[in-house]
Protein backbone atom coordinates (compact mmCIF):
# COMPACT_ATOMS: atom_id res chain seq x y z
CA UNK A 1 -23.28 60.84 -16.41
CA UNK A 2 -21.46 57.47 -16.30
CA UNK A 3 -22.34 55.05 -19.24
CA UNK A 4 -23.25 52.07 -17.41
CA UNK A 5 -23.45 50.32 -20.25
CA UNK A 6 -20.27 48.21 -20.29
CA UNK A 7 -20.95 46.19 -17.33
CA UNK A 8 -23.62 43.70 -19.01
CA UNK A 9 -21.47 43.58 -21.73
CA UNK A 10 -18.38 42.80 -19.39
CA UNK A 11 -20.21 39.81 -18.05
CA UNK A 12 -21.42 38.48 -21.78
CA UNK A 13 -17.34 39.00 -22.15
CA UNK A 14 -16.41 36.81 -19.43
CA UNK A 15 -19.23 34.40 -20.41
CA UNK A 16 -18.13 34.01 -23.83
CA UNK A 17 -14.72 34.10 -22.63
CA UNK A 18 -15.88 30.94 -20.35
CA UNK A 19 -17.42 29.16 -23.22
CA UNK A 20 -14.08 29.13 -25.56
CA UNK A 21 -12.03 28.31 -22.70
CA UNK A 22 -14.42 25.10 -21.90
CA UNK A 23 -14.76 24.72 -25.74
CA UNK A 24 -11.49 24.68 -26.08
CA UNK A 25 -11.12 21.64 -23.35
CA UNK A 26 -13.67 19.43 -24.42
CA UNK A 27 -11.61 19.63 -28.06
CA UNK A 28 -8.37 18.75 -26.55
CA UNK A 29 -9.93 15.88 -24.56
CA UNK A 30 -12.00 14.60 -27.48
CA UNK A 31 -8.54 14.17 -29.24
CA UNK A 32 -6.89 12.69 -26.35
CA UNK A 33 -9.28 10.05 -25.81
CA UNK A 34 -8.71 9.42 -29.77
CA UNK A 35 -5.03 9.28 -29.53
CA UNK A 36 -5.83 6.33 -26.73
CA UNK A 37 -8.13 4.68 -28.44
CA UNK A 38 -5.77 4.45 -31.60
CA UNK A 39 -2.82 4.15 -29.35
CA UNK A 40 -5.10 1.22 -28.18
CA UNK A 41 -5.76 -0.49 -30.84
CA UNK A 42 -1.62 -0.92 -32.12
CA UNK A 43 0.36 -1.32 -28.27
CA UNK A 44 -0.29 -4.03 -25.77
CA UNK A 45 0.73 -1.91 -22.69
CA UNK A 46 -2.11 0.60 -23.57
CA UNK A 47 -5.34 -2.30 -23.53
CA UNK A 48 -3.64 -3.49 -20.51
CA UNK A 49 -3.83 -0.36 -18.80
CA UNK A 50 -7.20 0.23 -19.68
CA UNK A 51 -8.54 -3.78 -18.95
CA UNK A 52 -6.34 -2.65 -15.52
CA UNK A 53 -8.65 0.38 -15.12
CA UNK A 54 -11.72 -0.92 -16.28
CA UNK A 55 -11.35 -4.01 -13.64
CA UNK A 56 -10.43 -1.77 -10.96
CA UNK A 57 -13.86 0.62 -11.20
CA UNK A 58 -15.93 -3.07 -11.92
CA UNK A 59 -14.83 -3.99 -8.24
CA UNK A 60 -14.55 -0.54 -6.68
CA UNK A 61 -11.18 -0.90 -5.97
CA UNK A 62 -10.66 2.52 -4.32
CA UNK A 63 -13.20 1.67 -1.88
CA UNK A 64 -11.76 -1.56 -1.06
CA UNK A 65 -8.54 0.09 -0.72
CA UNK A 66 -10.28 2.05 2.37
CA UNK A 67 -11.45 -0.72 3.91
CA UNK A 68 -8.18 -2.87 3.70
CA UNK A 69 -6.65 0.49 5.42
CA UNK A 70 -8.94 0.74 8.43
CA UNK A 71 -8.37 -3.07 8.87
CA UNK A 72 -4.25 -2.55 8.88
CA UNK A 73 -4.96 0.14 11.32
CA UNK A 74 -6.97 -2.20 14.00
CA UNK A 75 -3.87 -4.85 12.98
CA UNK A 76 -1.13 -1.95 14.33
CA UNK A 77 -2.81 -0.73 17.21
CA UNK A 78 -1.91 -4.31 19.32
CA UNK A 79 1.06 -5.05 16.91
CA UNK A 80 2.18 -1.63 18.48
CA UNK A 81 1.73 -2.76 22.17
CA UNK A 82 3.16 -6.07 21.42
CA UNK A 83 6.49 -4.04 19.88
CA UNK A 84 6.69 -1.96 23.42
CA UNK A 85 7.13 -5.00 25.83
CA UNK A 86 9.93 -6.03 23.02
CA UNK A 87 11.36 -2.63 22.87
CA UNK A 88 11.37 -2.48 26.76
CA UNK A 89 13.02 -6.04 27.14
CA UNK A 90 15.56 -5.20 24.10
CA UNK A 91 16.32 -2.30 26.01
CA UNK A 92 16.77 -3.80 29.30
CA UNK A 93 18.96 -6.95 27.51
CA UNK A 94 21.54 -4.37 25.93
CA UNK A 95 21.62 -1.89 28.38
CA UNK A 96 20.39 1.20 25.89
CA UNK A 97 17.48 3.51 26.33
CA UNK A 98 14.42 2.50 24.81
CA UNK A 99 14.27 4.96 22.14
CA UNK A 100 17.50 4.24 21.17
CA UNK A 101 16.42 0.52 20.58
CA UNK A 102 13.73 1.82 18.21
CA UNK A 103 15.34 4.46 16.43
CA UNK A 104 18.04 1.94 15.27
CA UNK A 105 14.80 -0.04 13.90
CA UNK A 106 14.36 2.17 11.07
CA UNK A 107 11.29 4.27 13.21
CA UNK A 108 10.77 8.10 13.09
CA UNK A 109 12.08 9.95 16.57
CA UNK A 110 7.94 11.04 16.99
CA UNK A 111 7.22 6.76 17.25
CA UNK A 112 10.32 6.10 19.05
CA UNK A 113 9.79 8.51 21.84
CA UNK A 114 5.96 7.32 22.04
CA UNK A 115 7.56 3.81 22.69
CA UNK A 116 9.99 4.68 24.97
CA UNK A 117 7.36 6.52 27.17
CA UNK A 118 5.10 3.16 27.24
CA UNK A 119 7.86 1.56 27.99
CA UNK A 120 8.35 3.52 31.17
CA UNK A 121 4.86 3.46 32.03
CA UNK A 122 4.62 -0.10 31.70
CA UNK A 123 7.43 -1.55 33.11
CA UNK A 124 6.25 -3.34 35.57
CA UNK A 125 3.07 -4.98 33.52
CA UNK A 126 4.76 -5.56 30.21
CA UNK A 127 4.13 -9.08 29.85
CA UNK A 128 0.30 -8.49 30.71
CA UNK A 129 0.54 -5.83 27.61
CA UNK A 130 2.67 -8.01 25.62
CA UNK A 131 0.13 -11.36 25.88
CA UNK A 132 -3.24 -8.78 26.13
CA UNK A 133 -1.58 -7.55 22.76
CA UNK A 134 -0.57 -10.79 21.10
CA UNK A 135 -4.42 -11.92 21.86
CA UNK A 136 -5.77 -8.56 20.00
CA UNK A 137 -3.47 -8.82 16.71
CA UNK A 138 -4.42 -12.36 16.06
CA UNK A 139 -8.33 -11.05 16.44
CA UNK A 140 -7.50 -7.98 14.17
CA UNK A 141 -5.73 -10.45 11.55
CA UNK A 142 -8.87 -12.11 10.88
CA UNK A 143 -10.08 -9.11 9.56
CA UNK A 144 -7.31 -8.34 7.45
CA UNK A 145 -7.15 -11.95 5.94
CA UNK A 146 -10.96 -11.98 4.83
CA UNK A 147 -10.34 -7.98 3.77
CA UNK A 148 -7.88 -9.56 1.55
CA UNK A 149 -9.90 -12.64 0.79
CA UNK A 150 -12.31 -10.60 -0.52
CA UNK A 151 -10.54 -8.19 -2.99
CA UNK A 152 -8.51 -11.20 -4.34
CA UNK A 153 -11.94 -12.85 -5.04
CA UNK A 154 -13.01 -9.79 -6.50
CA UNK A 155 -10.14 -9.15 -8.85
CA UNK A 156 -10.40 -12.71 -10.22
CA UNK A 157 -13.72 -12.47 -10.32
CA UNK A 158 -14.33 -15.93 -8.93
CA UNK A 159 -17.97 -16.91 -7.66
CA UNK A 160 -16.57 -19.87 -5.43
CA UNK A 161 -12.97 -19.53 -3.87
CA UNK A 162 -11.34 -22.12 -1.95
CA UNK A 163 -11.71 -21.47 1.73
CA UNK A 164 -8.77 -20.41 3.33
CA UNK A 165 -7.86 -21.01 6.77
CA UNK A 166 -7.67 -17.29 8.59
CA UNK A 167 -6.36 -18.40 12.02
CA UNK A 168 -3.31 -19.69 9.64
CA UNK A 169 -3.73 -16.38 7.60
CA UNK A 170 -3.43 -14.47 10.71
CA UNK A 171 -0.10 -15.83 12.03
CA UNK A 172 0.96 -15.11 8.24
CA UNK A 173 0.38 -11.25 8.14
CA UNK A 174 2.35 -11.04 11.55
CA UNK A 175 5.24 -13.42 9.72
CA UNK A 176 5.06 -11.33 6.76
CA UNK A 177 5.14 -7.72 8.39
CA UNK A 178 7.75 -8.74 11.21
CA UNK A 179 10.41 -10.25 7.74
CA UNK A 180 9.99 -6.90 6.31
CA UNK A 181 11.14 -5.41 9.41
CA UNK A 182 13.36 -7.49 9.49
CA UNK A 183 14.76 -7.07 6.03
CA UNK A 184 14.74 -3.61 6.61
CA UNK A 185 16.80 -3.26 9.81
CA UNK A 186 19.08 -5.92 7.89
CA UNK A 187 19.95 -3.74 4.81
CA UNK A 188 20.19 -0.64 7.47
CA UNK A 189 23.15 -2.73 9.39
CA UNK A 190 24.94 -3.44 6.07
CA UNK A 191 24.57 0.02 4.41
CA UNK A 192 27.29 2.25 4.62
CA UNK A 193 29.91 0.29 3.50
CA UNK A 194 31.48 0.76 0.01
CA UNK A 195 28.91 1.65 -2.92
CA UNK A 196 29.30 -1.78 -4.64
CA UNK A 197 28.33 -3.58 -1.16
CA UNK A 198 25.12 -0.70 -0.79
CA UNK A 199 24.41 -2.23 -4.49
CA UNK A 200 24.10 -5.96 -3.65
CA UNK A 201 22.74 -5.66 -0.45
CA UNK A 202 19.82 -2.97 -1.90
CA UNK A 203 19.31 -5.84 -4.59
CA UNK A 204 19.40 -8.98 -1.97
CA UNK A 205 16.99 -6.91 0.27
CA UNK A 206 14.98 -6.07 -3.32
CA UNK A 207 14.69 -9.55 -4.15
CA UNK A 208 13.66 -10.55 -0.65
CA UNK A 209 10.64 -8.77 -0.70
CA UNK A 210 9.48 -9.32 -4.12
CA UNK A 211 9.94 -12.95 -3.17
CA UNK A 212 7.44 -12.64 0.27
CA UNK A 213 5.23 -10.40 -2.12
CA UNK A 214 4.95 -13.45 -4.41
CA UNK A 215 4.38 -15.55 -1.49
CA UNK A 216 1.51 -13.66 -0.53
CA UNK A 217 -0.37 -13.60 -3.75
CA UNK A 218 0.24 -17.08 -4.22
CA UNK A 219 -1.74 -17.43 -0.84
CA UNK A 220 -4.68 -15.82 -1.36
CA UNK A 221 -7.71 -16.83 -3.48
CA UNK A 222 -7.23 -17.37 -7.29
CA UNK A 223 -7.95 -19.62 -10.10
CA UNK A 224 -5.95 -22.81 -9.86
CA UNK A 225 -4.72 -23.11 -13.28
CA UNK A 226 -2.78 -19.89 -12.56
CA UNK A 227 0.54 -20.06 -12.48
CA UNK A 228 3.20 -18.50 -9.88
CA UNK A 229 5.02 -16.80 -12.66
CA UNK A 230 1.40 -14.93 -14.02
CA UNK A 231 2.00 -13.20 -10.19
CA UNK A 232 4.96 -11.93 -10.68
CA UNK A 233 3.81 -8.12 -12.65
CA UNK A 234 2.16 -7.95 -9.33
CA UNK A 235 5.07 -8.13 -7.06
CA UNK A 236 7.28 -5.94 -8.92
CA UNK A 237 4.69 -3.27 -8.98
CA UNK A 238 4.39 -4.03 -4.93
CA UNK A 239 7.76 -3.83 -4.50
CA UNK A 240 8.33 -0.80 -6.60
CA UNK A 241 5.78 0.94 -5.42
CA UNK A 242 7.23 0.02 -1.61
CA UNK A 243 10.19 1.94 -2.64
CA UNK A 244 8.51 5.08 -3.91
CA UNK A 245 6.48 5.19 -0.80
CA UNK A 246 9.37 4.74 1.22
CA UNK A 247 11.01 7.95 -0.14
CA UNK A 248 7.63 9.86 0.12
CA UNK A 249 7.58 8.69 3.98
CA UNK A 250 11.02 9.79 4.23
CA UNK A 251 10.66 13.28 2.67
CA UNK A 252 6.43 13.69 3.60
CA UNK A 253 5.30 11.34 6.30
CA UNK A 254 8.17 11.18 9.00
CA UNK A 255 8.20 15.53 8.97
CA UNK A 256 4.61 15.44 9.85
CA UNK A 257 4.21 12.44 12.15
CA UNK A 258 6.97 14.27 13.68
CA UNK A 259 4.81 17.12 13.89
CA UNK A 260 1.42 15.85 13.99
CA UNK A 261 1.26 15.42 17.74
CA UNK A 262 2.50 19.18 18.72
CA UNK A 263 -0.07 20.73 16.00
CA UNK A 264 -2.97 18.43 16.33
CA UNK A 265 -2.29 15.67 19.02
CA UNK A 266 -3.25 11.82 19.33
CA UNK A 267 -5.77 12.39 15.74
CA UNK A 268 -3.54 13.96 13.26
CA UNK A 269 -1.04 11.41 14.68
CA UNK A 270 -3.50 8.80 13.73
CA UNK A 271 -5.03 10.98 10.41
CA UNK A 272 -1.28 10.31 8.95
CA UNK A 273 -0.78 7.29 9.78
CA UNK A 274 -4.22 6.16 7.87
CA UNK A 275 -3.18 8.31 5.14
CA UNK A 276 0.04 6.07 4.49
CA UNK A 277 -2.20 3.05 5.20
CA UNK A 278 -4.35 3.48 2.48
CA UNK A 279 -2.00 4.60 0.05
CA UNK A 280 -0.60 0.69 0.74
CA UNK A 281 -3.73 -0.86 0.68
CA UNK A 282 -3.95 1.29 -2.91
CA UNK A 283 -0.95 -0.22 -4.00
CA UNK A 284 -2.04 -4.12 -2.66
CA UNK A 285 -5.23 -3.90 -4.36
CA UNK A 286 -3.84 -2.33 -7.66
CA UNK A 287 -1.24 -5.51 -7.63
CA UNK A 288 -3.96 -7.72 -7.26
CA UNK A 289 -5.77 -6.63 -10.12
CA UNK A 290 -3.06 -6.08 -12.45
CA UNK A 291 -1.84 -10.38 -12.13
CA UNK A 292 -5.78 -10.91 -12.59
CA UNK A 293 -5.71 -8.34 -15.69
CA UNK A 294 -2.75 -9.73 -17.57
CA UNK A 295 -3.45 -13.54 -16.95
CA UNK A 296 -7.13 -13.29 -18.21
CA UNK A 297 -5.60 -10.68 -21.27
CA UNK A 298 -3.43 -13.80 -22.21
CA UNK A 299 -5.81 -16.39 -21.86
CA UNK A 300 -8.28 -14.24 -24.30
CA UNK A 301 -5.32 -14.36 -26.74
CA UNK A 302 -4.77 -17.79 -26.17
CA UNK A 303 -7.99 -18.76 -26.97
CA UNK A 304 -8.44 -16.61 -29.96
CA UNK A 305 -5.20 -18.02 -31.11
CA UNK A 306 -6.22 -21.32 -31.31
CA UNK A 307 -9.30 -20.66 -32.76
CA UNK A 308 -7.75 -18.91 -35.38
CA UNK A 309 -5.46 -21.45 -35.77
């Protein structure tokens, strides 16, 4: 006969197998959170990192990230029909096709033939779409101003921000998105040319839109006695992290809203194109909340400065 034996002895093997392994983990995490906490203790960057964490989870920032996202994606929906009457008269005013037009725009051949099939389809009420649209995106602004309001408010952790006027803060999220565009399908016209020019005009465009991302900060809610310089961390990490997304849309977003619409339709379309938003709103919030975590880290030292002193 067969000794059956082994099997509950196989299992108390795999268990105990099981237990080292998770044994094991819990060591090697123990001593990694020591490492931080000593690491801590003796190098600036690592409190700041973990103030920057801790501050993020205190306001939920990941949640706040999702609904800045769905508030972007209300804001493109009639920022999109706005762009087809302007694609349809740019085409008409140069004589190209449509999707021409918006492929030289910097937008991915799925977008540009979606626009260029509006713009057939709505040739003859273009301006009604153009004005209907207009109407919506200063509507869907509001939201994204007090969605912004909000997490700046948050970050700071102020109880009584100055009021800010959101018809104003509207017109500035369409001024802001339409100068990145614009710096964008400037650098595209000048790149090409010999590597020193590709250089400058990368570090023009880079300097452009740290600039409007310091802009932008220095808009929304914060204490006054903050400077414009404590906003700067924020910008660089806003543009950097602008340039890091840009190479993941290149190589992971434009393939699949290429794609989307054959495998899934109209939703996976849309399921990408939240994706991206929220990694953005990720980004703005995380800026946010990094100028709020270094400027109250230095007034802290400030203040135990003098009272050393």
């Amino acid at each position: 006969m067969a000794d059956t034996s082994a099997t509950p002895g196989s299992d108390d093997g795999s268990s105990g197998r099981l237990d080292r392994l998770r044994e094991r983990y819990e060591g090697y995490k123990a001593k990694a959170f020591d490492r931080l906490e000593v690491e801590r203790g003796r190098r600036p960057s690592v409190r700041v990192a973990f103030d920057f964490y801790r501050r993020d989870q205190a306001f939920a920032g990941s949640l706040l990230a999702g609904g800045l996202s769905v508030k972007l994606f209300l804001w493109f929906l009639p920022f999109a029909l706005s762009f087809v009457a302007l694609f349809g008269s740019l085409a008409e005013r140069f004589d190209r096709p449509a999707e021409d037009v918006a492929r030289a725009s910097g937008l991915t051949a799925v977008l540009a033939g979606m626009i260029a099939e509006a713009v057939e389809a709505s040739s003859r009420a273009r301006w009604y779409l153009a004005g209907f649209g207009i109407f919506l995106l200063l509507w869907a602004g509001l939201g994204v101003v007090r969605a912004l309001a909000l997490t700046s408010r948050l970050a700071w952790r102020m109880d009584k921000p100055p009021s800010i006027r959101k018809m104003y803060g509207s017109l500035a999220v369409i001024g802001f998105v339409v100068a990145i565009l614009g710096v964008q399908w400037a650098r595209n016209q000048f790149l090409g040319s010999p590597w020193y020019v590709d250089v400058l005009v990368l570090g023009v465009a880079t300097v452009c839109v740290t600039g409007m991302h310091l802009l932008i900060f220095q808009w929304l809610p914060h204490p006054d006695d903050v400077p414009w310089t404590a906003l700067i961390p924020g910008a660089l990490l806003m543009t950097a992290g602008l340039l890091v997304i840009r190479l993941a849309t290149l190589v992971y977003f434009a393939p699949r809203l290429n794609s989307a619409p054959d495998l899934y339709g109209g939703l996976g379309l849309a399921g990408v194109f939240l994706a991206w938003l929220y990694i953005i709103s990720r980004l703005l919030v995380a800026s946010i909340s990094l100028n709020a975590t270094i400027w109250q880290r230095d007034q802290a030292n400030d203040q135990t400065s003098g009272a050393i002193g």
